[in-house]
PDB file of N, CA and C in Angstrom:
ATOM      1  N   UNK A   1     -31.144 -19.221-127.768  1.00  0.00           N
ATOM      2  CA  UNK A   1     -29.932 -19.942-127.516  1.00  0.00           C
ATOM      3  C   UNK A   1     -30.038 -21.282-128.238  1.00  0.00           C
ATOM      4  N   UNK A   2     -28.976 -21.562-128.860  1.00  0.00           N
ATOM      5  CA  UNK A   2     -29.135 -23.207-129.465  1.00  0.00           C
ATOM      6  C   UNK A   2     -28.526 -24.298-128.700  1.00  0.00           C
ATOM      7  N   UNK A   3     -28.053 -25.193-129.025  1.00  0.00           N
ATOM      8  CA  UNK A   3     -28.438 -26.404-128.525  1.00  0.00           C
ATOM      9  C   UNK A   3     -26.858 -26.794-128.180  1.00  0.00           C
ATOM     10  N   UNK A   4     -25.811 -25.707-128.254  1.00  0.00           N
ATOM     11  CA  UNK A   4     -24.494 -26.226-127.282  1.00  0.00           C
ATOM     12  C   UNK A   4     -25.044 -25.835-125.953  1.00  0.00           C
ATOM     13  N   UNK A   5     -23.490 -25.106-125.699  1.00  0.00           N
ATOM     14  CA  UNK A   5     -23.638 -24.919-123.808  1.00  0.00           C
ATOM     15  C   UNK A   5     -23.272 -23.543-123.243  1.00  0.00           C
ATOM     16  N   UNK A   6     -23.890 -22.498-122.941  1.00  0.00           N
ATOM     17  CA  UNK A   6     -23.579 -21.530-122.896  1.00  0.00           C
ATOM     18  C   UNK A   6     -22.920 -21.164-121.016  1.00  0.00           C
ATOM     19  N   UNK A   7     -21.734 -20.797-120.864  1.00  0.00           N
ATOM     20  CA  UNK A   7     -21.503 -20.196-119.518  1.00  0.00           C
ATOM     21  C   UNK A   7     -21.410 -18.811-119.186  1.00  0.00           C
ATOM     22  N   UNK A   8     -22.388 -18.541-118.361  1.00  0.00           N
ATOM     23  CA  UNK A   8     -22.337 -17.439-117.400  1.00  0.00           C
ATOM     24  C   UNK A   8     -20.766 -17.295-116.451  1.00  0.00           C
ATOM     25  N   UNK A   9     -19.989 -16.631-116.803  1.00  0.00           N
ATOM     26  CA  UNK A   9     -18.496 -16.292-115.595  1.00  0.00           C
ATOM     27  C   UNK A   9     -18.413 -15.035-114.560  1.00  0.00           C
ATOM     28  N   UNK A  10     -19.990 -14.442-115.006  1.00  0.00           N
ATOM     29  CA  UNK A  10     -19.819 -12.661-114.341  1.00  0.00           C
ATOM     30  C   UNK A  10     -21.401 -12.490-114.333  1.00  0.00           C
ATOM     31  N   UNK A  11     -21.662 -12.135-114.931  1.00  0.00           N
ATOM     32  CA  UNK A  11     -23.312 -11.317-114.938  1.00  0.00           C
ATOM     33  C   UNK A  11     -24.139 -11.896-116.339  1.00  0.00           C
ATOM     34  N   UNK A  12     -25.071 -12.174-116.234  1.00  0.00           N
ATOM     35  CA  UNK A  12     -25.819 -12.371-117.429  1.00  0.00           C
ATOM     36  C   UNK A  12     -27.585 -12.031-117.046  1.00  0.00           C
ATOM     37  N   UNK A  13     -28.312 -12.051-118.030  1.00  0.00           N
ATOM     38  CA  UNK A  13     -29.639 -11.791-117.932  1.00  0.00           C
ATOM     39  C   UNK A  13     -30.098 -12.343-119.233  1.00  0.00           C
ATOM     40  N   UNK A  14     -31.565 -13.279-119.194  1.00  0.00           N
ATOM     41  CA  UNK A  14     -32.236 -14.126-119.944  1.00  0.00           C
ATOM     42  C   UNK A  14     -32.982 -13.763-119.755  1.00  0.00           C
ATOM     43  N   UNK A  15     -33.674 -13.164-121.199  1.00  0.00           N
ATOM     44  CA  UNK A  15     -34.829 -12.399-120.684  1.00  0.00           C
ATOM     45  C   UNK A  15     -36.215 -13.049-122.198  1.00  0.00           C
ATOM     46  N   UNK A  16     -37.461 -13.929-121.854  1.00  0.00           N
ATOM     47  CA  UNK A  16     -37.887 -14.002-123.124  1.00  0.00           C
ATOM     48  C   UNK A  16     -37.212 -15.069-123.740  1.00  0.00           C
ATOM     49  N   UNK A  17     -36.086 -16.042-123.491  1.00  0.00           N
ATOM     50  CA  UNK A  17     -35.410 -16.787-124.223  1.00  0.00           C
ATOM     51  C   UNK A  17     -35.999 -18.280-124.722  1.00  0.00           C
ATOM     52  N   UNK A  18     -35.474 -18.794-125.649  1.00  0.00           N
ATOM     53  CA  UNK A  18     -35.515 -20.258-125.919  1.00  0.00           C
ATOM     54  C   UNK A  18     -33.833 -21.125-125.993  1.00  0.00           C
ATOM     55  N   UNK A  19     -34.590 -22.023-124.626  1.00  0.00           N
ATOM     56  CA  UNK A  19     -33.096 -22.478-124.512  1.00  0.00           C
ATOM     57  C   UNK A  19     -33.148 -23.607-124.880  1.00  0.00           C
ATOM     58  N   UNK A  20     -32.070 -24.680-125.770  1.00  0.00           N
ATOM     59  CA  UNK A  20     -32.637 -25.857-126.489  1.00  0.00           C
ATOM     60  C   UNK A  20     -31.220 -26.398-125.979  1.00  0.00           C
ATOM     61  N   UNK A  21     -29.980 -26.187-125.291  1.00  0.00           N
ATOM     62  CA  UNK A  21     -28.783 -26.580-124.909  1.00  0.00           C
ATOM     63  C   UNK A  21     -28.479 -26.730-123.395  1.00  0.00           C
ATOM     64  N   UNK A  22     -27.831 -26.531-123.105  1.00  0.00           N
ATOM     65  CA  UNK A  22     -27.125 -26.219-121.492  1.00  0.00           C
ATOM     66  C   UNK A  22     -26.846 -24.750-121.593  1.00  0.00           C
ATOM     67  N   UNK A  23     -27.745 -23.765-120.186  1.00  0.00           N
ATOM     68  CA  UNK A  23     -27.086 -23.003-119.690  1.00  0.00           C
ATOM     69  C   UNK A  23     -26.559 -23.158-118.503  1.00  0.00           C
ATOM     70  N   UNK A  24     -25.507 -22.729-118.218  1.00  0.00           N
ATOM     71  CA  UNK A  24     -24.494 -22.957-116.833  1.00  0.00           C
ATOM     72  C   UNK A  24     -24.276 -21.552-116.629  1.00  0.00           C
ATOM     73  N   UNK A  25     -24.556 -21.341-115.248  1.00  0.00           N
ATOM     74  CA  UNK A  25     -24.034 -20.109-114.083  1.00  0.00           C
ATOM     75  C   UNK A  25     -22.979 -20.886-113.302  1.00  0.00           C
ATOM     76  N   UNK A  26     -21.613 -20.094-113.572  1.00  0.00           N
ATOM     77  CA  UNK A  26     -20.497 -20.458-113.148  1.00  0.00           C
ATOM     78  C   UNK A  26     -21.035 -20.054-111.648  1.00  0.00           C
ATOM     79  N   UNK A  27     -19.548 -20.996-110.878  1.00  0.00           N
ATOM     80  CA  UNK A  27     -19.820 -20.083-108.831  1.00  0.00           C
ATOM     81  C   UNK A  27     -19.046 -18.848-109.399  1.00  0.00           C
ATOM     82  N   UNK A  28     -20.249 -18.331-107.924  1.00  0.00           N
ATOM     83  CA  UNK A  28     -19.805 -16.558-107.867  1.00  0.00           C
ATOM     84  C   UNK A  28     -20.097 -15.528-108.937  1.00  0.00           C
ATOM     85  N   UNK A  29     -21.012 -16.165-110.136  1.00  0.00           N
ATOM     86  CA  UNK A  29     -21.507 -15.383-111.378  1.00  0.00           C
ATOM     87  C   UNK A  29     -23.027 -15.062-110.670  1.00  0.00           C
ATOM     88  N   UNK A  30     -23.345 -14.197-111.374  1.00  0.00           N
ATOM     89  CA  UNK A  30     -25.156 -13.267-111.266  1.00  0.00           C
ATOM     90  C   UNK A  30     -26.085 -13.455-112.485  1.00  0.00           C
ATOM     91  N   UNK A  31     -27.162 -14.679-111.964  1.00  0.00           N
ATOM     92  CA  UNK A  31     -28.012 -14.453-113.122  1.00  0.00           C
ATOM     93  C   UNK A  31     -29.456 -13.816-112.904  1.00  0.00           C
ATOM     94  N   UNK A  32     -29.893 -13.098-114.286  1.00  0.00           N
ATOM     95  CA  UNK A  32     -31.240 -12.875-113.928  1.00  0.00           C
ATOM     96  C   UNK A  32     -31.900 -13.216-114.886  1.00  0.00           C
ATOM     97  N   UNK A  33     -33.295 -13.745-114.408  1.00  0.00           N
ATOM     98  CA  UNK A  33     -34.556 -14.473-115.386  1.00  0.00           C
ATOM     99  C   UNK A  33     -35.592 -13.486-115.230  1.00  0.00           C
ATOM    100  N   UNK A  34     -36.332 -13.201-116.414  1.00  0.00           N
ATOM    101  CA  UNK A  34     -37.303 -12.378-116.729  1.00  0.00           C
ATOM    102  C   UNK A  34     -38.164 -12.574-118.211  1.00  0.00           C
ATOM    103  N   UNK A  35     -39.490 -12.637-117.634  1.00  0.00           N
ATOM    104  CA  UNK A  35     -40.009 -13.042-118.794  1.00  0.00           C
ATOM    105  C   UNK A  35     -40.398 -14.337-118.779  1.00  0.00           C
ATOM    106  N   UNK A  36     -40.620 -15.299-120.039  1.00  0.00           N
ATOM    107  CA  UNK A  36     -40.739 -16.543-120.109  1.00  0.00           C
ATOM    108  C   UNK A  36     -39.673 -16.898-120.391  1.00  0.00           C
ATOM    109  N   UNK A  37     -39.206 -17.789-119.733  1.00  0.00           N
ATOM    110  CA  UNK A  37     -37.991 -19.395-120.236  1.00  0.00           C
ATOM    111  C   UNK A  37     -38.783 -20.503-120.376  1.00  0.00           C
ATOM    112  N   UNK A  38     -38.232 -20.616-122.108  1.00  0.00           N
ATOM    113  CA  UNK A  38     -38.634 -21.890-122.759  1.00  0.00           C
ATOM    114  C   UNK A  38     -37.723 -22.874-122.953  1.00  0.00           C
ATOM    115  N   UNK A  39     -37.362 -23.505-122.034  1.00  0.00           N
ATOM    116  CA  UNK A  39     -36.258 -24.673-122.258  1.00  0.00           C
ATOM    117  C   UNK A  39     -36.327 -25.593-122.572  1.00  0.00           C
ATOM    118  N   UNK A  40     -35.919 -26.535-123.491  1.00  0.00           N
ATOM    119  CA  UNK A  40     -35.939 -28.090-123.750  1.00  0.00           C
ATOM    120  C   UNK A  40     -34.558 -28.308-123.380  1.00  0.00           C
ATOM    121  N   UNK A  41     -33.693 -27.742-123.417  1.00  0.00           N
ATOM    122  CA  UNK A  41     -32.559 -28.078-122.401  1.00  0.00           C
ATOM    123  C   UNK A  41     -32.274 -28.126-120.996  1.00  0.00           C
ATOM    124  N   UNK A  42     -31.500 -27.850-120.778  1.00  0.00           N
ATOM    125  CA  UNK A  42     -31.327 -27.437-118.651  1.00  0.00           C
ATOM    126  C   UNK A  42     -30.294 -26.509-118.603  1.00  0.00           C
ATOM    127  N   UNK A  43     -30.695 -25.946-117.117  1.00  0.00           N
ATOM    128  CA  UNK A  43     -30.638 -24.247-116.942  1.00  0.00           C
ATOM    129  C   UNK A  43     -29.701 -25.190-114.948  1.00  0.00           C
ATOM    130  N   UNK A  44     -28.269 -24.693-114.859  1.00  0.00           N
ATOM    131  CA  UNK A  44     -27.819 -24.804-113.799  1.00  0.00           C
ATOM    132  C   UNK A  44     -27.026 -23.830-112.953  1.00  0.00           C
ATOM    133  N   UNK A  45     -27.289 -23.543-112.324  1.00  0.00           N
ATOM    134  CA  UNK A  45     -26.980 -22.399-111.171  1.00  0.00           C
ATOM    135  C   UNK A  45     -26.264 -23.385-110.231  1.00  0.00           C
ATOM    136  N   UNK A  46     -24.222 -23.222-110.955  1.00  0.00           N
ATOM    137  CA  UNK A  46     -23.575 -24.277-110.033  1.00  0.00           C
ATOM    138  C   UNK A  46     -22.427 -23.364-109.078  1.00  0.00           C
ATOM    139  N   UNK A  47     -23.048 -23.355-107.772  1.00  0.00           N
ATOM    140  CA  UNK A  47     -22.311 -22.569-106.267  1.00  0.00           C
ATOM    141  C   UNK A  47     -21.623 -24.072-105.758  1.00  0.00           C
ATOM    142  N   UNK A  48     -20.287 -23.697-105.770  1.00  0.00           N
ATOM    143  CA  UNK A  48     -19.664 -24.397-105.282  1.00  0.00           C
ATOM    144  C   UNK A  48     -18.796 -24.237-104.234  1.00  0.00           C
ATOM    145  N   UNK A  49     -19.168 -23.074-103.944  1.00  0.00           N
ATOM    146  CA  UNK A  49     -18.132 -22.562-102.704  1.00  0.00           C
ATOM    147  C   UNK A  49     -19.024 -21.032-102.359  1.00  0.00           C
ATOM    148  N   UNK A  50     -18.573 -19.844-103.332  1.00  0.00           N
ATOM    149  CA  UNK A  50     -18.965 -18.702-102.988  1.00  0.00           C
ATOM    150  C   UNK A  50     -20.221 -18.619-103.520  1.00  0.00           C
ATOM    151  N   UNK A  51     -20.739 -17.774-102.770  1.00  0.00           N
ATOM    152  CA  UNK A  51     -22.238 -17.409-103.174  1.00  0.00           C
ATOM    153  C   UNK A  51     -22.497 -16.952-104.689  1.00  0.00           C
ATOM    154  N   UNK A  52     -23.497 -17.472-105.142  1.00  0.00           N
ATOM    155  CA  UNK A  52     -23.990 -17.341-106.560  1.00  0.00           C
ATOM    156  C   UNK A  52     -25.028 -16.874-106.875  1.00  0.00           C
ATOM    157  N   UNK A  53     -25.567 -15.605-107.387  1.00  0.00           N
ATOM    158  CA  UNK A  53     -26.753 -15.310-106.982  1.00  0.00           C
ATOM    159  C   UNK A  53     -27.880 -15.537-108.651  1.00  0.00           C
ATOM    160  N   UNK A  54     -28.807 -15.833-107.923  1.00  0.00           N
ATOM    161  CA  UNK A  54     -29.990 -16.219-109.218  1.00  0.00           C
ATOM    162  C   UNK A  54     -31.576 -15.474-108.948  1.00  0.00           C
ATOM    163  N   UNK A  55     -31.277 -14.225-109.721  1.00  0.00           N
ATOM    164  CA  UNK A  55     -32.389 -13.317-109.693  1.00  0.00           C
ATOM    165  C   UNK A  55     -33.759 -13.350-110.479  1.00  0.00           C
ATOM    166  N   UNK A  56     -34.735 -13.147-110.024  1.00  0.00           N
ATOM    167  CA  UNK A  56     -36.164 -13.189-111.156  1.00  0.00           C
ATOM    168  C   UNK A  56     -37.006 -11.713-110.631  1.00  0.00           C
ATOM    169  N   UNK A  57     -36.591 -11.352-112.110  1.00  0.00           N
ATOM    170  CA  UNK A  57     -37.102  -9.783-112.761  1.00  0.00           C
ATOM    171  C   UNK A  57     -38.308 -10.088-112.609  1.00  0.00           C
ATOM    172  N   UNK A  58     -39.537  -9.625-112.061  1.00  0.00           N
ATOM    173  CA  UNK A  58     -40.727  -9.296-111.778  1.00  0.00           C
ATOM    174  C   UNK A  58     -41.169 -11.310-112.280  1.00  0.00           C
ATOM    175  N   UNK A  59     -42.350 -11.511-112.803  1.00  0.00           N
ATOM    176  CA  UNK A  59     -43.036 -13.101-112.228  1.00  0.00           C
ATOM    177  C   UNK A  59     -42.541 -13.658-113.287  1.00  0.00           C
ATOM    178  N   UNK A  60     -41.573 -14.706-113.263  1.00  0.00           N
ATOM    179  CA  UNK A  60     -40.981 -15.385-114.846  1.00  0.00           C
ATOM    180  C   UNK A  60     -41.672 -16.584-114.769  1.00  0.00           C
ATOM    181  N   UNK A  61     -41.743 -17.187-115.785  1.00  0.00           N
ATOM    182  CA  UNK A  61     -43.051 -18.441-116.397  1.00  0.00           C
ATOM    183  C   UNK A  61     -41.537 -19.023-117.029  1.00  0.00           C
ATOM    184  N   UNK A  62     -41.558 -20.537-116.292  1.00  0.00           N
ATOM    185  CA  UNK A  62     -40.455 -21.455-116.636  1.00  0.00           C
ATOM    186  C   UNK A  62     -41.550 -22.351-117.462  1.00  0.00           C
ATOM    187  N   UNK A  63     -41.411 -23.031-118.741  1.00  0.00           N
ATOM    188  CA  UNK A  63     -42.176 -23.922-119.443  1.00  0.00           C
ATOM    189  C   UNK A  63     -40.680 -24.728-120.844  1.00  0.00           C
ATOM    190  N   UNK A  64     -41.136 -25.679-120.710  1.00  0.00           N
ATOM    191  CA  UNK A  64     -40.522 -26.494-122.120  1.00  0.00           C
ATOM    192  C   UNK A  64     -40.349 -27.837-121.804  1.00  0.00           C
ATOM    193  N   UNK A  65     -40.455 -28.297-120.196  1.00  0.00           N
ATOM    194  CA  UNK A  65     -40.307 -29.097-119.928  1.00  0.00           C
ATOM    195  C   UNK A  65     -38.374 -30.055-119.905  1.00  0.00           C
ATOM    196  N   UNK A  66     -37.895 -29.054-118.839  1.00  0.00           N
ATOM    197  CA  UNK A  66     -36.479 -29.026-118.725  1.00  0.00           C
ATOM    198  C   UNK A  66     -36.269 -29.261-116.883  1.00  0.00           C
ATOM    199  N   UNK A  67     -35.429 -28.671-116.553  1.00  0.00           N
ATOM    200  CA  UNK A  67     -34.750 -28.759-115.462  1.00  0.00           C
ATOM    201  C   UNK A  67     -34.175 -27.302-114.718  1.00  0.00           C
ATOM    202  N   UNK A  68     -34.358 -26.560-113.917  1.00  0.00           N
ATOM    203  CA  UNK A  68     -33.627 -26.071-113.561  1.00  0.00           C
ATOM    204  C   UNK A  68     -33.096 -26.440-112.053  1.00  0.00           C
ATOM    205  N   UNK A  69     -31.738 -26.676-111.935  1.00  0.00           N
ATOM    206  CA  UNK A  69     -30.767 -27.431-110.577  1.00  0.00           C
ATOM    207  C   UNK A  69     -30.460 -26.403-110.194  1.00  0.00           C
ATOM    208  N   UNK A  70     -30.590 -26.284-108.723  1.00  0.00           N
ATOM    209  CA  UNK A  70     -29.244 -25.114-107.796  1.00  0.00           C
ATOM    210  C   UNK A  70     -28.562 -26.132-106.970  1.00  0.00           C
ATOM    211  N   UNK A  71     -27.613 -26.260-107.581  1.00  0.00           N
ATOM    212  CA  UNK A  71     -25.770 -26.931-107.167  1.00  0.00           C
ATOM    213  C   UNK A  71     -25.230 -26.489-105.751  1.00  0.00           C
ATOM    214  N   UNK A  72     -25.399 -26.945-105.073  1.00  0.00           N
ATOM    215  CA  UNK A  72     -24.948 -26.558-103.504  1.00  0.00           C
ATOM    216  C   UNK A  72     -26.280 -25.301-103.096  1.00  0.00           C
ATOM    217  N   UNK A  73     -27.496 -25.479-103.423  1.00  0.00           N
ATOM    218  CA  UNK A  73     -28.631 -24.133-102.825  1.00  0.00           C
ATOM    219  C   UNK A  73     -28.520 -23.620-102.181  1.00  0.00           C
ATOM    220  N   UNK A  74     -27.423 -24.275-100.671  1.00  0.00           N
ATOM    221  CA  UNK A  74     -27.393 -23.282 -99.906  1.00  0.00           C
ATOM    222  C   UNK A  74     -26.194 -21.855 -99.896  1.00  0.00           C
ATOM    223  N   UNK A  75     -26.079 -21.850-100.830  1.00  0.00           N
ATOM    224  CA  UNK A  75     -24.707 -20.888-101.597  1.00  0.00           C
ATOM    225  C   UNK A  75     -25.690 -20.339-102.479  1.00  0.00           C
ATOM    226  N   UNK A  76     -26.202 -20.657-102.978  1.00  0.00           N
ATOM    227  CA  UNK A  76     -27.452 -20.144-104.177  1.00  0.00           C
ATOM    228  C   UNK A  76     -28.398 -19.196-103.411  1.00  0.00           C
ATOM    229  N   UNK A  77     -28.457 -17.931-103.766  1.00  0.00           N
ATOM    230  CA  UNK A  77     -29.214 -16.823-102.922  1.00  0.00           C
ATOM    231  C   UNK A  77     -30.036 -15.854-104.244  1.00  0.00           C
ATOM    232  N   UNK A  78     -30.993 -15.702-104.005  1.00  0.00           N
ATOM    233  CA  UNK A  78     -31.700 -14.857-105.140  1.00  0.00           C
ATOM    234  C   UNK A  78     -33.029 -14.322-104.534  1.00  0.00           C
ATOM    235  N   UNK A  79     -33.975 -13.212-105.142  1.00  0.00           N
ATOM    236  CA  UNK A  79     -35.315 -13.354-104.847  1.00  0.00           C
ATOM    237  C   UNK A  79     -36.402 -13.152-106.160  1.00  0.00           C
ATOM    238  N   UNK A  80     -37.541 -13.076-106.033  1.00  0.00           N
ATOM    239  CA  UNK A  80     -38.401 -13.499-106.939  1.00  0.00           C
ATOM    240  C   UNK A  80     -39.571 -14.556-107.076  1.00  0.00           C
ATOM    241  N   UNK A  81     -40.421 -14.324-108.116  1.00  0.00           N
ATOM    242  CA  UNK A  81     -40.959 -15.461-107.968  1.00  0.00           C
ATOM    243  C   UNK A  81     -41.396 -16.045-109.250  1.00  0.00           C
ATOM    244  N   UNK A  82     -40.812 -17.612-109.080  1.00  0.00           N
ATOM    245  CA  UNK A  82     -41.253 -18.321-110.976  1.00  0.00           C
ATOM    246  C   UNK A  82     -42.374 -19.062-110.272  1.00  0.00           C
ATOM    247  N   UNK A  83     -42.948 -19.187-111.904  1.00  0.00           N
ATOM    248  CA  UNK A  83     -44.012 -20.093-112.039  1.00  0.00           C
ATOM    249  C   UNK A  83     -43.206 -21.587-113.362  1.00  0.00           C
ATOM    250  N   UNK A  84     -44.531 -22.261-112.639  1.00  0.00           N
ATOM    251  CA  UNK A  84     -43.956 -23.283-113.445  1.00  0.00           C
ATOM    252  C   UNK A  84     -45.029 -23.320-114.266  1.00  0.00           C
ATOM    253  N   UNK A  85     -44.690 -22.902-115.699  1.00  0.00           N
ATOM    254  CA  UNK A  85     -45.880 -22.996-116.431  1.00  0.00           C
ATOM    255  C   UNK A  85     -45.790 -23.861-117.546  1.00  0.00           C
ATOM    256  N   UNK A  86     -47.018 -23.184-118.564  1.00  0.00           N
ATOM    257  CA  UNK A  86     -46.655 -23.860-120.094  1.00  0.00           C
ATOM    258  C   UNK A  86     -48.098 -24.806-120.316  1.00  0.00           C
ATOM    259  N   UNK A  87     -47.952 -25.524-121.456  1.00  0.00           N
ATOM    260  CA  UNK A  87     -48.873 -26.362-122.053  1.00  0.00           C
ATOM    261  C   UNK A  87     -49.374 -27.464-120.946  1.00  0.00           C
ATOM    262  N   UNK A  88     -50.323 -27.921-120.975  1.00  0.00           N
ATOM    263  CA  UNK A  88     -50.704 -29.089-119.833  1.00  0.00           C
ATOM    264  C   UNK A  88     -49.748 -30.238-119.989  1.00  0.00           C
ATOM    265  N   UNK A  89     -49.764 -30.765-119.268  1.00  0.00           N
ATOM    266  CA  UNK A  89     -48.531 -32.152-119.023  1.00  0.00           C
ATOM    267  C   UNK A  89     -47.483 -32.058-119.495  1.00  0.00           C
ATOM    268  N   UNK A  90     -46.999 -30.521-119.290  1.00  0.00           N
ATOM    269  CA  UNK A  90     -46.151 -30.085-119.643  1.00  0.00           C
ATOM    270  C   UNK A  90     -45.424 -29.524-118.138  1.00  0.00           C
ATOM    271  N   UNK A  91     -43.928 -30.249-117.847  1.00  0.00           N
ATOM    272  CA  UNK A  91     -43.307 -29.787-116.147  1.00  0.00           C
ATOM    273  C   UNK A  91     -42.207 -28.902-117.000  1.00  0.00           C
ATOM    274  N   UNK A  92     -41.607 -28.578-115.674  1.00  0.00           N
ATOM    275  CA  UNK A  92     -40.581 -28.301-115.824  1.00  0.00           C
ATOM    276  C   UNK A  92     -39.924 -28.256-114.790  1.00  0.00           C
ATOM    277  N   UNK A  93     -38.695 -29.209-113.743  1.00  0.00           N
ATOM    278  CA  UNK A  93     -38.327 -29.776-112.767  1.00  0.00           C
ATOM    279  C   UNK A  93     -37.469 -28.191-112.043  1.00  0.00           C
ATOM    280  N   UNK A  94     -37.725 -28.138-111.262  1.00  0.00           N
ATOM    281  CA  UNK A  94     -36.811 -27.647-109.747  1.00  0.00           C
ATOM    282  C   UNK A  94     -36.447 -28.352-109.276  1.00  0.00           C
ATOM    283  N   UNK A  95     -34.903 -28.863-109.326  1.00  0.00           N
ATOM    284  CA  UNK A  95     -33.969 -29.686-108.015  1.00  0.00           C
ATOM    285  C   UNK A  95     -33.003 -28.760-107.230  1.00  0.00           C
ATOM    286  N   UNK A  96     -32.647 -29.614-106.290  1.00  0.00           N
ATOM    287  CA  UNK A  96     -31.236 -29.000-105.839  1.00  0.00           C
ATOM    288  C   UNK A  96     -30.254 -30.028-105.232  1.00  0.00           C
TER     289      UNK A  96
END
């Protein structure tokens, strides 16, 4: 992915990607992560009302040192499990 802004409105899956822009999960869209995400951009899962769901395909490795936000979390429903990985002193933020 390059370095605009990509929106999720329905279903999407990132699988293996390099994200260098904004990805956005519209409310009420389905995302799934699998694989490694390499972001130098930020990754937002925005529930603003209806439930939004944010899935992880078997153990995904978040690294690039980015952001991923869940926008109202408690509308944000998914299961799985990430790691926060990558190069040493190297983060990559979970908010909500």
């Amino acid at each position: 992915m390059g370095s605009g802004v990509i929106r999720n409105l329905g279903t999407a899956t990132l699988n293996d990607v390099t994200n260098n822009g904004a990805f956005i999960a519209n409310n009420a869209s389905v995302t799934t992560l699998g694989g490694t995400i390499n972001s130098t951009g930020s990754i937002l899962i925005s529930s603003t009302g209806s439930f939004t769901d944010l899935f992880i395909n078997g153990a995904v490795t978040l690294t690039g040192n980015s952001t991923l936000t869940l926008q109202n979390a408690a509308r944000v429903r998914g299961t799985g499990t990430l790691f926060n990985g990558g190069a040493e002193a190297e983060t990559f933020t979970i908010r909500r």
